[in-house]
Protein backbone atom coordinates (compact mmCIF):
# COMPACT_ATOMS: atom_id res chain seq x y z
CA UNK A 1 54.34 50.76 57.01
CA UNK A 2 56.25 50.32 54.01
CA UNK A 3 58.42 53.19 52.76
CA UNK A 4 57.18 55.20 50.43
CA UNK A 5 53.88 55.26 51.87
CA UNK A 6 52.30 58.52 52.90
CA UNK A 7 52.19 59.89 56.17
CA UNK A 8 48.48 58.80 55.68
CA UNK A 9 47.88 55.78 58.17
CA UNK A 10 46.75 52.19 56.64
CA UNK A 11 43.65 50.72 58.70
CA UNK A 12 45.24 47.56 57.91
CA UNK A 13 48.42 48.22 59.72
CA UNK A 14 49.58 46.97 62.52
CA UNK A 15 52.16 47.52 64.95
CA UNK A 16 55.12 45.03 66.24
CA UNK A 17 54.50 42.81 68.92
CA UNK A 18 58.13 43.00 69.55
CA UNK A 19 60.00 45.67 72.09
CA UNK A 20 63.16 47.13 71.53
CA UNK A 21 64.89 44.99 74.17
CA UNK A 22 63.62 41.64 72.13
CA UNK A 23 65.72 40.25 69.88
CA UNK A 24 68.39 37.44 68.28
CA UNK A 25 71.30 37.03 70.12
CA UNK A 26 74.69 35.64 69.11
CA UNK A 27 75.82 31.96 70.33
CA UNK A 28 79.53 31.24 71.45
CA UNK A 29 80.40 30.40 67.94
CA UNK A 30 79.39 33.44 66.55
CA UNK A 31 76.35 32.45 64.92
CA UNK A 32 72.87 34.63 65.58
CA UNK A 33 70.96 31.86 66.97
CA UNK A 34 67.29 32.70 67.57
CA UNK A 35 66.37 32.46 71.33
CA UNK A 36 63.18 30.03 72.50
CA UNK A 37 60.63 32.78 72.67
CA UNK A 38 61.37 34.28 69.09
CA UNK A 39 61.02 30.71 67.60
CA UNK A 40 57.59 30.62 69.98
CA UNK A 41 56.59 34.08 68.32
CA UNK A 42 57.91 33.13 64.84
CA UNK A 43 55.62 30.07 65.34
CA UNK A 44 52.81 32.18 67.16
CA UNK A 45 52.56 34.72 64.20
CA UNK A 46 53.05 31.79 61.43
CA UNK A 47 49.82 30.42 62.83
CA UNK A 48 47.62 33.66 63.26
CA UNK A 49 48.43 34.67 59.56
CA UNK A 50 47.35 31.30 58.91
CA UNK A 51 44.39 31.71 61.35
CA UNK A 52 43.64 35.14 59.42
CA UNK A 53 43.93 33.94 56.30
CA UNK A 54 41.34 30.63 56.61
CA UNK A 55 38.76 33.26 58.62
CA UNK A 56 39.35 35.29 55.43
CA UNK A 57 38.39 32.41 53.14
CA UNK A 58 35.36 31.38 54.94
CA UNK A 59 33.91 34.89 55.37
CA UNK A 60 34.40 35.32 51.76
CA UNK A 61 32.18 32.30 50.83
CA UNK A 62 29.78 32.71 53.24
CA UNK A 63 28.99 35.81 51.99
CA UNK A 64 28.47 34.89 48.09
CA UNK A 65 26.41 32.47 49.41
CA UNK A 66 24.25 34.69 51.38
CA UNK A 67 24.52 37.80 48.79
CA UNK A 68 24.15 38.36 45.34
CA UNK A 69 25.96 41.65 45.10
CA UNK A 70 28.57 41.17 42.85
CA UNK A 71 30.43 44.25 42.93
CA UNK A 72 29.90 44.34 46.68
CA UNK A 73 31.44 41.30 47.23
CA UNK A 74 34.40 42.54 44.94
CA UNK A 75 35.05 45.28 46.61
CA UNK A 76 35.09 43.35 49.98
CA UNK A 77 37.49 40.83 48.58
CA UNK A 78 40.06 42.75 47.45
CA UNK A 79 39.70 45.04 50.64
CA UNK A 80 40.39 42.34 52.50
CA UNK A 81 43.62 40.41 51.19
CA UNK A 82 45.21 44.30 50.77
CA UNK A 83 44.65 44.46 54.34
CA UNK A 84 45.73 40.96 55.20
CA UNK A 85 48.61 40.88 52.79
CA UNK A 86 49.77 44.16 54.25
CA UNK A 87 50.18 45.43 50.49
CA UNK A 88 49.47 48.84 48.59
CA UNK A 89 47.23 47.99 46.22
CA UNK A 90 45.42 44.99 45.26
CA UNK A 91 42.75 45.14 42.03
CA UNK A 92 40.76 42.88 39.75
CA UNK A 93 41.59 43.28 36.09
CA UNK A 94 38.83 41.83 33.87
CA UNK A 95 39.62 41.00 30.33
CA UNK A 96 37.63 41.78 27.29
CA UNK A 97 37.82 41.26 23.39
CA UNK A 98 41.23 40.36 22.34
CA UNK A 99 42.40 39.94 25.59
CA UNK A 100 42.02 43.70 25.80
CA UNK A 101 40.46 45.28 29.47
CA UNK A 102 40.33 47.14 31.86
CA UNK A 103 40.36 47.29 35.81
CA UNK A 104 36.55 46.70 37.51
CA UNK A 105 37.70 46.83 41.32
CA UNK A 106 40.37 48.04 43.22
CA UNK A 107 41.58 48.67 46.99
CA UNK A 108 44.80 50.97 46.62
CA UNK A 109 46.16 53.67 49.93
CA UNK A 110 48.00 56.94 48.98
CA UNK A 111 50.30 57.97 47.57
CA UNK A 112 49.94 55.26 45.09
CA UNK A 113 47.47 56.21 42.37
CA UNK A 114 44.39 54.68 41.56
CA UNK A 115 43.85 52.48 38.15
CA UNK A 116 40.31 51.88 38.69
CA UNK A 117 39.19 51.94 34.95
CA UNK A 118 41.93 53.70 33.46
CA UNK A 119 44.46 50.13 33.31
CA UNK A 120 43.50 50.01 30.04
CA UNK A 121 45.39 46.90 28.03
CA UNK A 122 49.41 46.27 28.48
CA UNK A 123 50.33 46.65 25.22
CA UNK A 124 53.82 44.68 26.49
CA UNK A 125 51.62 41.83 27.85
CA UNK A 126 52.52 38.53 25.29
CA UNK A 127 50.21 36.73 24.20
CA UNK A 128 51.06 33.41 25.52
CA UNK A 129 50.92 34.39 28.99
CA UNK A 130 47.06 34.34 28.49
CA UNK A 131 47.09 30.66 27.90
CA UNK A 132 49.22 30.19 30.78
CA UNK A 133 46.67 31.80 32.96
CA UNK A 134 43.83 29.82 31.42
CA UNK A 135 45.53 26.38 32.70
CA UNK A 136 45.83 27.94 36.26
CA UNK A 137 49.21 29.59 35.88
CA UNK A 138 50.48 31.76 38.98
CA UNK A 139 53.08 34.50 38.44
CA UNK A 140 55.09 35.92 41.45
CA UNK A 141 57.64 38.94 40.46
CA UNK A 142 59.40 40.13 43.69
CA UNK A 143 61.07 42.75 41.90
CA UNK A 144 60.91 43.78 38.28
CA UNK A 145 64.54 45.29 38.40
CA UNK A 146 65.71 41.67 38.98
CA UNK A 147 62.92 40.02 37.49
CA UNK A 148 64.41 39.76 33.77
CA UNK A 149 61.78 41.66 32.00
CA UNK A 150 61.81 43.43 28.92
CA UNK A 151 61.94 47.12 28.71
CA UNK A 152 58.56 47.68 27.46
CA UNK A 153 56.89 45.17 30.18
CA UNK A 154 59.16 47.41 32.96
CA UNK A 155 58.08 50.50 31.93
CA UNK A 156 54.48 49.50 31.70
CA UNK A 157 54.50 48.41 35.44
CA UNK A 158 56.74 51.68 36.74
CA UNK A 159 53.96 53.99 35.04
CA UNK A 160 51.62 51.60 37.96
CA UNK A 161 54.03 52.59 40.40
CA UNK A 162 54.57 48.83 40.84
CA UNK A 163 57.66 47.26 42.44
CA UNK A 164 56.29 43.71 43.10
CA UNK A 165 53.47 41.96 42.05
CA UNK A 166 51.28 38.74 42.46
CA UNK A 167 48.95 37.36 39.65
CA UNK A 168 46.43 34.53 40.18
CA UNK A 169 43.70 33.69 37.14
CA UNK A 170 40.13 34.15 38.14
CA UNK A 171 38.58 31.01 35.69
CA UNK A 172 34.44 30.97 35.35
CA UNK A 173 33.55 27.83 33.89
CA UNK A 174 37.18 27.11 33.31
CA UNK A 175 37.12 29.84 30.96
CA UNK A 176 39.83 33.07 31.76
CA UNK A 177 37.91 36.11 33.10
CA UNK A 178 40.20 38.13 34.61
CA UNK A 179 43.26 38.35 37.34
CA UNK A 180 43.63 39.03 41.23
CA UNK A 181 46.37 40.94 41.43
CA UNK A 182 48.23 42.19 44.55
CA UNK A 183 50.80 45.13 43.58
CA UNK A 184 53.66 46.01 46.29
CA UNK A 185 54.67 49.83 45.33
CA UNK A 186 56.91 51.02 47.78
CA UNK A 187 59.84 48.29 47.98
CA UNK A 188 60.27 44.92 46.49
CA UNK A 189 58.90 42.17 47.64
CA UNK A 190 59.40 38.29 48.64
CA UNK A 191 55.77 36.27 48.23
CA UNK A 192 55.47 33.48 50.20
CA UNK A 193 53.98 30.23 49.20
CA UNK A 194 50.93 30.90 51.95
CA UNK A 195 49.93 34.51 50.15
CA UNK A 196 49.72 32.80 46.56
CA UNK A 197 47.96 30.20 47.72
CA UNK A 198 45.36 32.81 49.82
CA UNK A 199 44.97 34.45 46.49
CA UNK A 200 44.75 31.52 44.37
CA UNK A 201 42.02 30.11 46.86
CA UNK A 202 40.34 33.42 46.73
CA UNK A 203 40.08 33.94 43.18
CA UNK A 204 38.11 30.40 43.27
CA UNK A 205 35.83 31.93 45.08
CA UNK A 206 35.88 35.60 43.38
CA UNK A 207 35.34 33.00 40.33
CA UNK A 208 32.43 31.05 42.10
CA UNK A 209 30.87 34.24 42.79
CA UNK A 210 30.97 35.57 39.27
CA UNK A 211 29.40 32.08 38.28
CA UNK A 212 26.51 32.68 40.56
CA UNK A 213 25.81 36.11 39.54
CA UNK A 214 25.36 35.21 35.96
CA UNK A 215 23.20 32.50 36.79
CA UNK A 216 21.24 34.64 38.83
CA UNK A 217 20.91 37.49 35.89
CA UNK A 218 20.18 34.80 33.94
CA UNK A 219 17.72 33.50 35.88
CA UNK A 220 15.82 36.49 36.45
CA UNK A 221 16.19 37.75 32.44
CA UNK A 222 14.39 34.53 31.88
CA UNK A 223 11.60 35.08 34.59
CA UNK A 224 11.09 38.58 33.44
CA UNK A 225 10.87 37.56 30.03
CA UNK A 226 8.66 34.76 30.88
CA UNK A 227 6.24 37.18 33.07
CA UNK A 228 6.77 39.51 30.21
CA UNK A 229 5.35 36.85 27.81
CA UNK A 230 2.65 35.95 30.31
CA UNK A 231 1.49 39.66 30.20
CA UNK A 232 1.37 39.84 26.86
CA UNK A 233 -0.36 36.09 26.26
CA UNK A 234 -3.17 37.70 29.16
CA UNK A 235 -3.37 40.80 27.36
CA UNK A 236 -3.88 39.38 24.16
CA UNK A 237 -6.49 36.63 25.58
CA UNK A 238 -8.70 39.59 27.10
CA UNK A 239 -8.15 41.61 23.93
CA UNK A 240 -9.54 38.23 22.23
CA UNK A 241 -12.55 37.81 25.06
CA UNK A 242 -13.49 41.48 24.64
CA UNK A 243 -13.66 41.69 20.42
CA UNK A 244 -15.74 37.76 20.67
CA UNK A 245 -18.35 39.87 23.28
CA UNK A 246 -18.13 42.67 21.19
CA UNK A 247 -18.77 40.79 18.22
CA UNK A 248 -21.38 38.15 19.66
CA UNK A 249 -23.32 42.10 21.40
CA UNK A 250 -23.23 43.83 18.00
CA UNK A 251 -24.72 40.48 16.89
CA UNK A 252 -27.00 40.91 19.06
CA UNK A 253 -28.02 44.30 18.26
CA UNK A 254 -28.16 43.64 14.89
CA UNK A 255 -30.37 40.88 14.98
CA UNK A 256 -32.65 43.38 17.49
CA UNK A 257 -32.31 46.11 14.92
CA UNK A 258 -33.28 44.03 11.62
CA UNK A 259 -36.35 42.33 13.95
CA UNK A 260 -37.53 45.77 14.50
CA UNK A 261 -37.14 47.33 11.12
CA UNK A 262 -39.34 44.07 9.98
CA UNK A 263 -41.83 44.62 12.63
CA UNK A 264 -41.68 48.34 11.54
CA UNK A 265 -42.12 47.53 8.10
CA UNK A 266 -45.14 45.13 8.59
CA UNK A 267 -46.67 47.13 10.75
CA UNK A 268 -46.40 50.14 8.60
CA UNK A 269 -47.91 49.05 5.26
CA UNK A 270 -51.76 47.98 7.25
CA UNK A 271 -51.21 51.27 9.15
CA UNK A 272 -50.41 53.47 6.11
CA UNK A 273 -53.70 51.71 4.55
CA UNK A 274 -55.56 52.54 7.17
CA UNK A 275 -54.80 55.72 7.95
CA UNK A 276 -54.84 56.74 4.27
CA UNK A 277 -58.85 55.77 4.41
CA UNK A 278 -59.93 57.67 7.40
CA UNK A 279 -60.02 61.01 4.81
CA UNK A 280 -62.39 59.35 2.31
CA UNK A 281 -63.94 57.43 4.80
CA UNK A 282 -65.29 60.61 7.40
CA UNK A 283 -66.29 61.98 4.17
CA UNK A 284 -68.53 59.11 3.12
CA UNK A 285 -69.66 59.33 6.80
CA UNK A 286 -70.39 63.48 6.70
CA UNK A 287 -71.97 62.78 3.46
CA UNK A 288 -74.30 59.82 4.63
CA UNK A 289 -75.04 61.98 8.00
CA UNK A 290 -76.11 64.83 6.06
CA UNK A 291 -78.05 62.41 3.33
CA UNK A 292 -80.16 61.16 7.05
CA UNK A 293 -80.90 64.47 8.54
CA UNK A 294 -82.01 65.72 4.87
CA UNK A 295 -84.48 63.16 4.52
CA UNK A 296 -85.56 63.58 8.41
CA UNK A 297 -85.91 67.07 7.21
CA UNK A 298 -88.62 66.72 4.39
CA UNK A 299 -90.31 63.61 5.95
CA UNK A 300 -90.41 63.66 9.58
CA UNK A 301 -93.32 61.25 10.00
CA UNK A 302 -91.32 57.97 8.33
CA UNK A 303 -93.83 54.93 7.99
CA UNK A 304 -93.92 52.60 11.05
CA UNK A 305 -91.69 50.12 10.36
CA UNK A 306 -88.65 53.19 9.56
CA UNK A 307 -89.26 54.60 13.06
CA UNK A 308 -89.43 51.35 14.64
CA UNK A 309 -85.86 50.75 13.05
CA UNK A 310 -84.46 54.50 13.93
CA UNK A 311 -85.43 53.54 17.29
CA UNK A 312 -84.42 50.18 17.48
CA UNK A 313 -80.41 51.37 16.56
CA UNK A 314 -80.50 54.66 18.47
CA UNK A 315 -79.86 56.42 14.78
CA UNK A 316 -78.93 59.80 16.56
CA UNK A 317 -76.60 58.43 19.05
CA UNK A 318 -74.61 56.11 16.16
CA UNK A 319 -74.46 59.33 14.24
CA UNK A 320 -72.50 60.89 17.15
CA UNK A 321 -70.99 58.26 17.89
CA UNK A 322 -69.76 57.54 14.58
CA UNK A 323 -67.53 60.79 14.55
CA UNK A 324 -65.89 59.69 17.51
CA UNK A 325 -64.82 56.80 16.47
CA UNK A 326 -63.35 58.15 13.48
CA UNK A 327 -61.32 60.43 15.67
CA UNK A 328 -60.21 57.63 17.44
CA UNK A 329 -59.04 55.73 13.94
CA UNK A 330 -57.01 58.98 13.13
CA UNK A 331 -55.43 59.55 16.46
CA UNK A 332 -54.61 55.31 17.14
CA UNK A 333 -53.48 55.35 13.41
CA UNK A 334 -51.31 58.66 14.21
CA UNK A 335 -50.02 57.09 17.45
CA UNK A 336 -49.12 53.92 15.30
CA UNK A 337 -47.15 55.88 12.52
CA UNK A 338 -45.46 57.61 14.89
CA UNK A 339 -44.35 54.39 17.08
CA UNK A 340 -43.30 52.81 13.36
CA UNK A 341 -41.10 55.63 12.73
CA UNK A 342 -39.76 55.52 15.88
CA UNK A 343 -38.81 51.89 16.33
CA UNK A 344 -37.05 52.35 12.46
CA UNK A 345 -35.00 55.29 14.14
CA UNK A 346 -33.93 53.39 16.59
CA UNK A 347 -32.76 50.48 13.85
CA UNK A 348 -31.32 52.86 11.21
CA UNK A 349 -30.32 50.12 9.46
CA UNK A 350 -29.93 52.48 6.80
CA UNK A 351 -27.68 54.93 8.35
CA UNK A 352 -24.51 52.82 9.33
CA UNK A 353 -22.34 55.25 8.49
CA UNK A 354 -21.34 58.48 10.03
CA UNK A 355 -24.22 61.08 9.14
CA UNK A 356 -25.67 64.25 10.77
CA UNK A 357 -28.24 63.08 12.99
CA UNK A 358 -30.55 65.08 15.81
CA UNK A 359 -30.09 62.68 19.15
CA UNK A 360 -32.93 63.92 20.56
CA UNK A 361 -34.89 61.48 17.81
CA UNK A 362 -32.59 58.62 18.88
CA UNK A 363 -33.22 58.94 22.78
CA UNK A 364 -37.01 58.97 22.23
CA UNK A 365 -36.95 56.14 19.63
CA UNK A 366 -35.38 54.17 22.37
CA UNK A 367 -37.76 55.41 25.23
CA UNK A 368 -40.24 53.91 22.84
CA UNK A 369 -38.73 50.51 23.55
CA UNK A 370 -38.22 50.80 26.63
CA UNK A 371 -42.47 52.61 27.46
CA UNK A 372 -43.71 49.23 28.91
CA UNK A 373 -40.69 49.90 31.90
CA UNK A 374 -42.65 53.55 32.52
CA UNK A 375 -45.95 52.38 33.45
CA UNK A 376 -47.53 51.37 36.31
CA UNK A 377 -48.31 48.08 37.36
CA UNK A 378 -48.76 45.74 40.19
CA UNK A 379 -45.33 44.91 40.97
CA UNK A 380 -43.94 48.49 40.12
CA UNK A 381 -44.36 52.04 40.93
CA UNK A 382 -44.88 54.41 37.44
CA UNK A 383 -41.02 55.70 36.51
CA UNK A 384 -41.35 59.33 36.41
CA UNK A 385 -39.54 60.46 33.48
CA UNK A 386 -38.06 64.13 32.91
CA UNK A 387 -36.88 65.70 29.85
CA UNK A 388 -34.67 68.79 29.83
CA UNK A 389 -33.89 69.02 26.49
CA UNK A 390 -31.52 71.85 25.03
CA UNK A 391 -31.71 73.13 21.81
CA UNK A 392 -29.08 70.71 20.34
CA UNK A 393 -27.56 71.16 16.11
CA UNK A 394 -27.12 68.14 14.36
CA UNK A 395 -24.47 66.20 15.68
CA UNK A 396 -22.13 63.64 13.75
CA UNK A 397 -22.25 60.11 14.97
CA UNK A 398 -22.89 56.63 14.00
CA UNK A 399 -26.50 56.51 14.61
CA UNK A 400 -27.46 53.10 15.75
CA UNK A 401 -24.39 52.40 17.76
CA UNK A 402 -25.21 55.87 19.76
CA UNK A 403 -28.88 54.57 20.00
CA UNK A 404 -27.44 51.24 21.52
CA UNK A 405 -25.72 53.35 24.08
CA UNK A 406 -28.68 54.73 25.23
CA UNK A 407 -30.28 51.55 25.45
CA UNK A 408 -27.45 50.08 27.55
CA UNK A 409 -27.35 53.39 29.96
CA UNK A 410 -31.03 53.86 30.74
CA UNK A 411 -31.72 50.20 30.64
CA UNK A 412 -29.11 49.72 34.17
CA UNK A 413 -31.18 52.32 35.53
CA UNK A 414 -34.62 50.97 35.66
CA UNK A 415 -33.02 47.90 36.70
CA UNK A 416 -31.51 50.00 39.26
CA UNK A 417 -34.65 51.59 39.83
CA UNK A 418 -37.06 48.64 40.11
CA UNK A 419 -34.24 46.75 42.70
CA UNK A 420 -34.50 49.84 44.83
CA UNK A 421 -38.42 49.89 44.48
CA UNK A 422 -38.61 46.16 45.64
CA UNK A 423 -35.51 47.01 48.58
CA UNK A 424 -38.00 49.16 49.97
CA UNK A 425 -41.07 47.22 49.94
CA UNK A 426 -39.41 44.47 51.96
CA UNK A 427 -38.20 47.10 54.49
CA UNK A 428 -41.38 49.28 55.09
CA UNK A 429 -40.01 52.27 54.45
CA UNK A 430 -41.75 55.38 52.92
CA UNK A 431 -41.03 54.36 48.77
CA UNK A 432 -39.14 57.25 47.16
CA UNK A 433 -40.61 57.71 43.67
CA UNK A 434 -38.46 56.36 41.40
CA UNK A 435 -37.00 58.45 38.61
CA UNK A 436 -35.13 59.21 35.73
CA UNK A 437 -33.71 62.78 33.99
CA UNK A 438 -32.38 63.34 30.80
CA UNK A 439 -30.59 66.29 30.00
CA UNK A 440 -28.68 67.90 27.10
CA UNK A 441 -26.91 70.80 26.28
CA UNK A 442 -23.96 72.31 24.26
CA UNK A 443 -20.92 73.31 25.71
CA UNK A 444 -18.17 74.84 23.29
CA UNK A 445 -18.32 72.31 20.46
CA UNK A 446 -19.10 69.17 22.39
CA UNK A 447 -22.74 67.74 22.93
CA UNK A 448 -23.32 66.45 26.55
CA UNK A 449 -25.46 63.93 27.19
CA UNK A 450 -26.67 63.48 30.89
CA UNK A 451 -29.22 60.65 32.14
CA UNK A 452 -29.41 60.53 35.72
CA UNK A 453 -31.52 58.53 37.69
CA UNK A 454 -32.22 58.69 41.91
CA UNK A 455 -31.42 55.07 42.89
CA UNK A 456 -29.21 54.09 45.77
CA UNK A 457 -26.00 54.86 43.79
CA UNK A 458 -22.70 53.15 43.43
CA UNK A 459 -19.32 52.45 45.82
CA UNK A 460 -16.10 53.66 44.68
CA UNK A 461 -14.84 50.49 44.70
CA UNK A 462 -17.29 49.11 41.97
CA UNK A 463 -17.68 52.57 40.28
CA UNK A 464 -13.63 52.19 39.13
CA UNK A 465 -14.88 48.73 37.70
CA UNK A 466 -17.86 50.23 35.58
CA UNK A 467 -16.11 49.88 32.39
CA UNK A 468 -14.29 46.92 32.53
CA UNK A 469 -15.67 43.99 30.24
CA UNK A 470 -17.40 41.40 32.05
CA UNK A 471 -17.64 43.06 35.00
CA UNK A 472 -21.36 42.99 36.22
CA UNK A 473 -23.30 43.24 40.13
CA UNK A 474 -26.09 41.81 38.74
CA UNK A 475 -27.44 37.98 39.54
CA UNK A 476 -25.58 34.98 37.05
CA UNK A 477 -27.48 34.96 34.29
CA UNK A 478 -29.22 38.33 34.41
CA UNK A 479 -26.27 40.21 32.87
CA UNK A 480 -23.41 39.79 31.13
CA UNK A 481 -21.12 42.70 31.93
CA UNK A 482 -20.84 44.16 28.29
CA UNK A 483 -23.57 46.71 27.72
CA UNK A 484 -21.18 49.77 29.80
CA UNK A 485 -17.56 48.18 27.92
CA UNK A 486 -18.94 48.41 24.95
CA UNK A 487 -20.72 51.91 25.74
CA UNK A 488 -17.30 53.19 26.76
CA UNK A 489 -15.97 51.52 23.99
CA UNK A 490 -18.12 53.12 21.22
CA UNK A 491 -18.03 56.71 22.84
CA UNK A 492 -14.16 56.60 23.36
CA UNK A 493 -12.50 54.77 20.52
CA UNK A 494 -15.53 55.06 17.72
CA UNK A 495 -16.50 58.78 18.62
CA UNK A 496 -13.69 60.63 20.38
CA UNK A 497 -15.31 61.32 23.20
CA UNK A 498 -15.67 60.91 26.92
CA UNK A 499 -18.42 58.32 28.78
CA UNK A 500 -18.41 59.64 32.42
CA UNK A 501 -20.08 58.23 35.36
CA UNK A 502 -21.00 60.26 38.59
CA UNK A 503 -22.02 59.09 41.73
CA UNK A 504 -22.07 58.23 45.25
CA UNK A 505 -24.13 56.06 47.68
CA UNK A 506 -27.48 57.15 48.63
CA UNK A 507 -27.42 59.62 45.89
CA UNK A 508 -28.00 58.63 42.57
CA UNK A 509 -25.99 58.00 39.15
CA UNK A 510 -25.28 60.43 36.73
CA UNK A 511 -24.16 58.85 33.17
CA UNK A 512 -22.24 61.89 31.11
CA UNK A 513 -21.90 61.04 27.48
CA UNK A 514 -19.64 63.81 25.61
CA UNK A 515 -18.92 63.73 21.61
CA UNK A 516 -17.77 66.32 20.07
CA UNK A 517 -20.29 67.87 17.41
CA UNK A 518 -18.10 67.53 14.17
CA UNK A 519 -15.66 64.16 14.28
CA UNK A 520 -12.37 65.84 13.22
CA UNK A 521 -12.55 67.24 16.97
CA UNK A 522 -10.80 65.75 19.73
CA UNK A 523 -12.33 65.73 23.09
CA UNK A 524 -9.30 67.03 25.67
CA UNK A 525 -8.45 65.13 28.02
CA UNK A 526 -11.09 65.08 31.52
């Protein structure tokens, strides 16, 4: 151990190989000759350091090309030649803007203090010296008090406790990026020509290193902007998919919406004429009936040919008959009006804006559509259909858009409900009746709209999926995976609200659509 160290032991250290009773000895002359065994020693120790230093050197590279930790394999460089070089402190200095920096890693032992990041810039450092150490220049100062410096450059190294020092340029790219410097604080010291050319070969590879670790950040800056660009260019592509399915489904619903407003409106004008003649025409009836049984009534014996007539058309039974019918014209009319009125509901082509509307109107108008899926027929059992309606205020929506959501959600389930039916045929099991609830209520300020049906139900795994646009279990061609996006879509982003869905297998579905009652409300969050 140098002196001046603290009583504080160096790992690095290492004790003599030589014992007290080894040693020089004087020739007849006078002269210290060394004996055969201290040249062997000299020349044993000459070739270990030399041994050290290449194992040094190779461990170094292999690990920056195995690791791409930087500081890591800083920190094990300059660990290493302190301990080698038997020296107090040995540090990397990295230079910044105006040749102005500041120390990034550093090996020192007590007492000597540390400089990690407080180095700072020499304000005594010239200039010139930092072209020097761009070409490669070495400097070796075995002690400043002998060295010839100048008084400022002196006192600059004594506040770094520094007796000795060796500085080697660490180039990247052939550009100056810092020094490897090894400081000697406790006594001068004489560098050999082996320890600068350790560090000089070191700081090729602290150099190399730095090289690869920029290419590296580089590297991966560039992937993550590239994956970051890739994100976005996906994003922006499904963004584009979804608003041209959107767009081609509101289309769609348009064109279904003006084709039944027309059939509406055709249909309505013969209706309305009809139905605005049944008055006058059971009064014409009532008046002809009464006209008959007056004249029956003063001339009950009519001439031969009259009875044979009265008999031939059954006169009383066409008179009864006759009022039947027209209760038939006024209910089938009725029925007619009602299904007109319905189907332009459902199209409210006139209501595209937000308005006050009762839903109730809008879920029958579509049940209207959808009747021909609640009968019976050959294929199908009847869908039993159950309405628990609450007393509900008028509610402000876009009308035909919360029509089309309807549409979309009760739609899936007879689909739903007519796979299961047809499931269960093939199977010979006892049919379970197939059906479909629809319930509303108020709760606070938000209308809930529940329409469950009591089909097989729906995984986890595809129930997380509901939502997502063209997403669809249904055979190619038979779906399109829109009709629940753009449900969720509408109820969400257009309404403020919530589209829920609740199930599990063997247990039904349970659609849950919440808006709030007024649109300046905000549904919180489920």
């Amino acid at each position: 151990m140098y002196s001046g160290v603290s009583a504080h032991p160096d790992p690095c250290s290492k004790s003599s190989d030589l014992s007290p009773t080894q040693g020089p000895f004087l020739s007849l002359t006078g002269v210290v000759q060394p004996s055969e065994e201290d040249r062997l020693k000299q020349s044993e120790a000459k070739f270990r350091e030399l041994a050290r230093q290449n194992e040094l050197l190779y461990r170094i590279s292999q690990q920056i090309r195995q690791s791409l930790q930087l500081d890591q394999i800083l920190q094990t460089t300059v660990c290493q030649v302190r301990c080698l070089l038997e020296t107090d402190r040995v540090l990397i200095y990295r230079f910044g803007e105006n040749w102005q920096g500041q120390v990034v890693i550093e090996d020192v032992i007590p007492p000597w203090r540390e400089t990690l990041g407080q180095m700072g810039a020499d304000s005594c450092f010239p200039r010139g010296y930092a072209e020097l150490y761009g070409r490669g220049y070495v400097r070796a100062i075995d002690d400043i008090e002998t060295a010839g410096l100048d008084t400022c450059h002196m006192d600059y190294l004594k506040s770094l406790q520094v007796r000795a020092n060796l500085i080697v340029p660490v180039l990247v790219r052939d550009q100056l990026w810092g020094l490897l410097i090894a400081h000697h604080c406790s006594a001068p010291r004489q560098w050999r020509e082996s320890e600068t050319e350790l560090l000089q070969a070191l700081a090729e590879q602290v150099g190399v290193a730095i090289r690869q670790a920029e290419l590296y950040k580089q590297a991966t800056t560039s992937a993550r902007l590239a994956q970051q660009q890739a994100t976005q260019l996906e994003a922006a592509l499904q963004k584009l998919k979804k608003t041209q399915a959107q767009l081609v489904q509101t289309e769609k619903m348009s064109s279904l919406g003006q084709l039944v407003a027309g059939i509406a409106h055709e249909i309505n004008n013969p209706v309305n004429f009809i139905y605005g003649n049944v008055g006058y025409l059971r009064t014409y009836i009532q008046e002809l009936t009464h006209l008959v049984n007056l004249y029956r009534t003063h001339y009950p014996e009519p001439v031969q040919p009259i009875a044979d007539q009265i008999e031939a058309v059954e006169l009383d039974f066409m008179l009864g008959d006759l009022q039947d019918i027209l209760k038939s014209y006024k209910v089938g009319s009725e029925r007619i009006r009602q299904i007109v009125l319905s189907l332009r509901t459902f199209s409210r082509l006139d209501e595209s804006d937000m308005k006050a509307v009762d839903i109730h109107e809008g879920i029958d108008s579509t049940l209207l559509l959808l009747q021909h899926r609640l009968r019976d027929n050959r294929q199908w059992p009847p869908v039993q259909l159950r309405k628990d309606y609450g007393t509900l205020p008028l509610i402000e929506c876009y009308p035909s858009q919360l029509n089309q959501v309807f549409l979309n959600i009760l739609t899936n389930a007879f689909d739903v409900l007519e796979q299961q039916v047809s499931q269960q045929d093939g199977s010979g099991k006892q049919q379970v009746p197939p059906e479909i609830t629809i319930a509303t209520e108020v709760k606070e300020s938000y209308a809930f709209v529940r329409i469950r049906d009591n089909g097989p139900g729906i995984p986890p795994e595809i129930r997380s999926r509901l939502f997502d646009p063209f997403f669809t279990t249904k055979p190619a061609g038979e779906g399109t995976g829109l009709g629940l996006s753009i449900s969720h879509q509408i109820i969400v982003e257009t309404h403020g609200g919530r589209l829920l869905c609740h199930s599990a297998p063997g247990e039904g579905t349970e659609f849950c659509v919440v808006i709030p009652l007024r649109q300046a409300q905000m549904v919180r969050t489920a």
